[in-house]
N, C-alpha and C. Protein backbone atom coordinates (compact mmCIF):
# COMPACT_ATOMS: atom_id res chain seq x y z
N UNK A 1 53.79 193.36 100.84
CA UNK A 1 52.88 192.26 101.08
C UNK A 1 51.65 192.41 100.17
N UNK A 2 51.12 191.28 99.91
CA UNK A 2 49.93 191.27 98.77
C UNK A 2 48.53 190.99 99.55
N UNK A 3 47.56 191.74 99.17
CA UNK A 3 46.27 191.87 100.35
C UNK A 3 45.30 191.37 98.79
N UNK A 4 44.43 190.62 99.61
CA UNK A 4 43.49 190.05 98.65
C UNK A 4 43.18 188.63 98.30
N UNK A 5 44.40 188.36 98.70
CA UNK A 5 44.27 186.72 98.01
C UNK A 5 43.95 186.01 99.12
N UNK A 6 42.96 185.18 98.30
CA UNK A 6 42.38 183.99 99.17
C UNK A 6 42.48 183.11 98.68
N UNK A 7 43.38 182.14 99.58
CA UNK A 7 43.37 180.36 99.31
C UNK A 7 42.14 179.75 99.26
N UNK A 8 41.79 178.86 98.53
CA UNK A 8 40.78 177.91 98.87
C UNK A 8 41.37 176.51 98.45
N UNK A 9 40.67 175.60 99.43
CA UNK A 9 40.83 174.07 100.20
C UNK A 9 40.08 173.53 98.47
N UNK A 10 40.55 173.02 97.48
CA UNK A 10 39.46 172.59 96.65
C UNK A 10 38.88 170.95 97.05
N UNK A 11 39.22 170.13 98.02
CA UNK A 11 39.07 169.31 98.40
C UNK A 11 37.73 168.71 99.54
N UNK A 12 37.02 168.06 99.14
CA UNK A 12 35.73 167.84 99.91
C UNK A 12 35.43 166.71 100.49
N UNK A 13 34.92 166.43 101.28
CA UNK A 13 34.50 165.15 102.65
C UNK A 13 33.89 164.35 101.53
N UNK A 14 34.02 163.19 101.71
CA UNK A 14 33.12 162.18 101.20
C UNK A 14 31.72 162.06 101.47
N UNK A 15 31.06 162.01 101.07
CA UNK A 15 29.76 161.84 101.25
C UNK A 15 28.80 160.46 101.59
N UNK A 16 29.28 160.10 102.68
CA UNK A 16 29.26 158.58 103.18
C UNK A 16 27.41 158.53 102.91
N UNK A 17 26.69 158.96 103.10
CA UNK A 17 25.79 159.19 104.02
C UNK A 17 24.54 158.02 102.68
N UNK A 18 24.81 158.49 101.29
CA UNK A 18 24.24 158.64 100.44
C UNK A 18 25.22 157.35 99.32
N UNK A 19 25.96 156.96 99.74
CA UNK A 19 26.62 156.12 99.21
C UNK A 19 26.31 154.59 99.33
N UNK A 20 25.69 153.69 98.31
CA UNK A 20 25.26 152.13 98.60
C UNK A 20 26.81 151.50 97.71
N UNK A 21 27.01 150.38 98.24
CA UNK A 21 27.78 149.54 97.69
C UNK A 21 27.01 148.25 96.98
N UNK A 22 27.68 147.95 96.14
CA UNK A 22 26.62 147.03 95.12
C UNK A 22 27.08 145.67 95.74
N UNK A 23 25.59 144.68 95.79
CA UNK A 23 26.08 143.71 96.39
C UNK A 23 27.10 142.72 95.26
N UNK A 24 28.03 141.82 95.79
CA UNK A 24 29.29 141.23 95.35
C UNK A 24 28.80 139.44 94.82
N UNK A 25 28.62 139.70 93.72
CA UNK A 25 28.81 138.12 93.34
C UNK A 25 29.40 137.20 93.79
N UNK A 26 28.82 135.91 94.29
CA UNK A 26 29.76 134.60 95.33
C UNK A 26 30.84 134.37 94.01
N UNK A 27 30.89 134.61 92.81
CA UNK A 27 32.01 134.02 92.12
C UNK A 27 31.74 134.66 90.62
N UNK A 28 33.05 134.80 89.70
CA UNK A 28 32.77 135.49 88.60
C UNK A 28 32.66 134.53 87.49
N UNK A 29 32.22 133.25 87.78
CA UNK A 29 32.61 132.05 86.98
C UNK A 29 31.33 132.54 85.54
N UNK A 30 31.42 132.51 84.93
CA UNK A 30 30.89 132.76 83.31
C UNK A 30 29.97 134.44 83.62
N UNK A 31 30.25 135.15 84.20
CA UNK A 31 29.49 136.77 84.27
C UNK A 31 30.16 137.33 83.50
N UNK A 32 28.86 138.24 82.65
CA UNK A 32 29.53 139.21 82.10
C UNK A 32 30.22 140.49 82.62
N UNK A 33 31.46 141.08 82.23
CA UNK A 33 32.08 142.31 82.84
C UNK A 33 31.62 143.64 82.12
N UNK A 34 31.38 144.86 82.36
CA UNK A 34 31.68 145.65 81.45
C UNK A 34 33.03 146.17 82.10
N UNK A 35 33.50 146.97 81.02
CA UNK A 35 34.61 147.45 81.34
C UNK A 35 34.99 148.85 80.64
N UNK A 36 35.04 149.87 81.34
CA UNK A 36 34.36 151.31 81.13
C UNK A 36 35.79 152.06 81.53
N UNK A 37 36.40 152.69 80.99
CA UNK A 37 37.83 153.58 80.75
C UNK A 37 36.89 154.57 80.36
N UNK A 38 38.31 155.55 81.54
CA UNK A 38 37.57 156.83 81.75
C UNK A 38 38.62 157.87 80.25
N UNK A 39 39.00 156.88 79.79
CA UNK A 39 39.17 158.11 78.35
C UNK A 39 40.73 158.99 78.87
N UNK A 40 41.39 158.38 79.77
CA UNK A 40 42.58 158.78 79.89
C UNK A 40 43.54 157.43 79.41
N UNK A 41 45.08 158.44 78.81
CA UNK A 41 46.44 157.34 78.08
C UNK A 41 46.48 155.61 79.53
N UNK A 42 46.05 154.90 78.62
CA UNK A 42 46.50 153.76 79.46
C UNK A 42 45.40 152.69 79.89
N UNK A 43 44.25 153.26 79.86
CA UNK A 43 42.88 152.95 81.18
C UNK A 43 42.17 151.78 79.86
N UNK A 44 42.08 152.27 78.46
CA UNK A 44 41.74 150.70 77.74
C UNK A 44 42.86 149.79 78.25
N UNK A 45 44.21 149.85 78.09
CA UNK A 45 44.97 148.77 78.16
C UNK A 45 45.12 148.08 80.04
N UNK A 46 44.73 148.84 80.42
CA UNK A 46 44.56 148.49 82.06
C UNK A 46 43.53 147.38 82.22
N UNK A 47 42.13 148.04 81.70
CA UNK A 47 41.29 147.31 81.87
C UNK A 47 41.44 145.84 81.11
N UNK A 48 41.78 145.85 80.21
CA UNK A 48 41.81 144.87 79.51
C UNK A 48 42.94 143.57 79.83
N UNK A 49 43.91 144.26 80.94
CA UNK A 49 44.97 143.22 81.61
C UNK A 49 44.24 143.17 82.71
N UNK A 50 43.79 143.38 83.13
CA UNK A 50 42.37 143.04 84.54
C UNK A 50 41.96 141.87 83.60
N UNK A 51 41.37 142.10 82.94
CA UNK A 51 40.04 140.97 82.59
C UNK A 51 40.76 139.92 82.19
N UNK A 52 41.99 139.86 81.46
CA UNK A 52 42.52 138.87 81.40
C UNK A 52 42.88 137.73 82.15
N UNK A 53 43.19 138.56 83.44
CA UNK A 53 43.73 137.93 84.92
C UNK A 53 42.42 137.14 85.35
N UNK A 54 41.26 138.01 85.27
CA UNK A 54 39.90 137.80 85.91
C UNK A 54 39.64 136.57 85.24
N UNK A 55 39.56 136.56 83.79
CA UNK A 55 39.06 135.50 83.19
C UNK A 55 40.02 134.01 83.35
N UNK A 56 41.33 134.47 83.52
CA UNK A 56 41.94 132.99 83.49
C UNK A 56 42.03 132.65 84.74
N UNK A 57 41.53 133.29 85.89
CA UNK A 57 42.01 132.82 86.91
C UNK A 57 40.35 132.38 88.01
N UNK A 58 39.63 133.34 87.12
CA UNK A 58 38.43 133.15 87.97
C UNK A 58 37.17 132.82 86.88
N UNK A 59 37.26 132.50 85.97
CA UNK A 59 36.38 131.90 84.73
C UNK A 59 35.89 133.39 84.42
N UNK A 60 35.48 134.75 84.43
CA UNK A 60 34.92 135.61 84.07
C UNK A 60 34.67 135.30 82.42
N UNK A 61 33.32 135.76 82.47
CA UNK A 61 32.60 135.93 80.74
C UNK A 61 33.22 136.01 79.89
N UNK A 62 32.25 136.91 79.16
CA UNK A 62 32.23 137.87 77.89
C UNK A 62 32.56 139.44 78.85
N UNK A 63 33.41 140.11 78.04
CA UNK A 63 33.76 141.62 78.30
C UNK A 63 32.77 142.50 76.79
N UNK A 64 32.33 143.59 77.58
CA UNK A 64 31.93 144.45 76.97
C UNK A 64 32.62 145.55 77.00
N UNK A 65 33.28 146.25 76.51
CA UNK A 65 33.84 147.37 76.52
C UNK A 65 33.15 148.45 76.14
N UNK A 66 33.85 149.90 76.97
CA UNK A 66 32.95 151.73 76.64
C UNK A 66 34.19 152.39 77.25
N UNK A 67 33.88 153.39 76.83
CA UNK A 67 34.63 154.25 77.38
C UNK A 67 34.02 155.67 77.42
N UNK A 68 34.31 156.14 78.29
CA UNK A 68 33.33 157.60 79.00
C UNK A 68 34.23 158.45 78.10
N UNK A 69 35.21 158.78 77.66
CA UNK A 69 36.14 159.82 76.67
C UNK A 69 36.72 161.06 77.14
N UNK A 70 36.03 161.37 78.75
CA UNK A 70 36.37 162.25 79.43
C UNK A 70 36.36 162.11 80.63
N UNK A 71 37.96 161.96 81.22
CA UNK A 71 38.41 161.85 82.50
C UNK A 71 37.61 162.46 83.61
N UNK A 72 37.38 163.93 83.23
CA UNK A 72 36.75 165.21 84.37
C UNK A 72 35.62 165.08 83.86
N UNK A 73 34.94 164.54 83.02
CA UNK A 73 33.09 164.72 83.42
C UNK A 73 32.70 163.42 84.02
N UNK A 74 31.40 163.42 84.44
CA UNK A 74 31.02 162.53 84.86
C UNK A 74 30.17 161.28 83.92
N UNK A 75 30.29 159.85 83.93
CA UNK A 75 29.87 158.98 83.07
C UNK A 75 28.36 159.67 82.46
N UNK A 76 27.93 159.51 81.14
CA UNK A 76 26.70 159.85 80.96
C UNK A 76 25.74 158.88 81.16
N UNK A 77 24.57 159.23 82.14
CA UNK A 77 23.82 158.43 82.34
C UNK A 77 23.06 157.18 81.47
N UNK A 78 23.28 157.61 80.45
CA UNK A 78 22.70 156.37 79.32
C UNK A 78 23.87 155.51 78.87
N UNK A 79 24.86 155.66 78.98
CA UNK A 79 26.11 154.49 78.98
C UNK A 79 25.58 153.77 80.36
N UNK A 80 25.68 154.11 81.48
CA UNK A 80 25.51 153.91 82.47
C UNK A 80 24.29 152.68 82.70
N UNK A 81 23.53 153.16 82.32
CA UNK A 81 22.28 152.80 81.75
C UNK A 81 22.31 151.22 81.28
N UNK A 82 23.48 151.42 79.88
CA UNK A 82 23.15 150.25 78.65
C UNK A 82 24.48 149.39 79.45
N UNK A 83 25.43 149.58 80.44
CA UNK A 83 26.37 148.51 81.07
C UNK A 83 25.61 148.01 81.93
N UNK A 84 24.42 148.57 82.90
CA UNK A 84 23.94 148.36 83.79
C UNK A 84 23.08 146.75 83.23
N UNK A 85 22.44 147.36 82.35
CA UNK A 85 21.34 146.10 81.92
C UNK A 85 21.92 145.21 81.06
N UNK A 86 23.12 145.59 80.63
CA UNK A 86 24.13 144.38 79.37
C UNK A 86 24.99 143.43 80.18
N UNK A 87 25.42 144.28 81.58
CA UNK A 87 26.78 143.13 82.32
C UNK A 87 26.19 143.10 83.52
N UNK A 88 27.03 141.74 84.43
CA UNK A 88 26.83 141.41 85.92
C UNK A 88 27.33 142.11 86.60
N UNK A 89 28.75 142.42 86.02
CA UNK A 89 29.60 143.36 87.27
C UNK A 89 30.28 144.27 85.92
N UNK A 90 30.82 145.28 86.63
CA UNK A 90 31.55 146.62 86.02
C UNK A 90 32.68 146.67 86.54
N UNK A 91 33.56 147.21 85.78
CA UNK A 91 35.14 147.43 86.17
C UNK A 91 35.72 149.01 85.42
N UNK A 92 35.76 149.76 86.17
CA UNK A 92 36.48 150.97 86.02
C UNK A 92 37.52 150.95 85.90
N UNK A 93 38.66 152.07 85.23
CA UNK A 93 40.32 152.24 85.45
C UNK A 93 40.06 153.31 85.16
N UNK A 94 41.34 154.21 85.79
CA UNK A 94 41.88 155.65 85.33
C UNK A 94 43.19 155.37 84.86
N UNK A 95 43.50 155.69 83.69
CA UNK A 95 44.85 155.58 83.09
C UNK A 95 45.72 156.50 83.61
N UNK A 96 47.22 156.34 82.79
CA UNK A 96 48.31 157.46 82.55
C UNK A 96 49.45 157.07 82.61
């Protein structure tokens, strides 16, 4: 038998507490989107069949596109920043 090893849970509670939801536009009729891929195979071409749908079906804007380039870090605050003050609403994907 092997003495020593310890499992660990890498998995953590959500953090409700500290979490706001952004309020929701009555309609996406001419708003701008950004549209921000997290830099994994697939997540430009995802986003970009979203907006398509969005735009022909619900008038949506102009799309701005970014992409964060790394799946496991977190967005850098100054992208964050320049979608915040450039678009109405934001649209994330994770590819693969």
């Amino acid at each position: 038998m092997v003495e020593g090893i310890r499992v660990l849970d890498p998995t953590i509670e959500a953090n409700s507490q500290n979490s706001l939801l952004a309020i929701r536009p009555e309609s996406l009729n001419g708003l701008t989107v950004g549209l921000l891929a997290n830099g994994k195979k697939n997540s430009v071409e995802i986003l970009q069949y979203v907006y398509e749908i969005l735009r022909d079906d619900h008038g949506l804007g102009t799309a701005i596109e970014d992409n964060k380039g790394n799946a496991s870090r977190p967005c850098p605050p100054d992208l964050i920043e320049k979608l915040a003050d450039q678009c109405d609403v934001i649209i994330t994907a994770s590819g693969d």
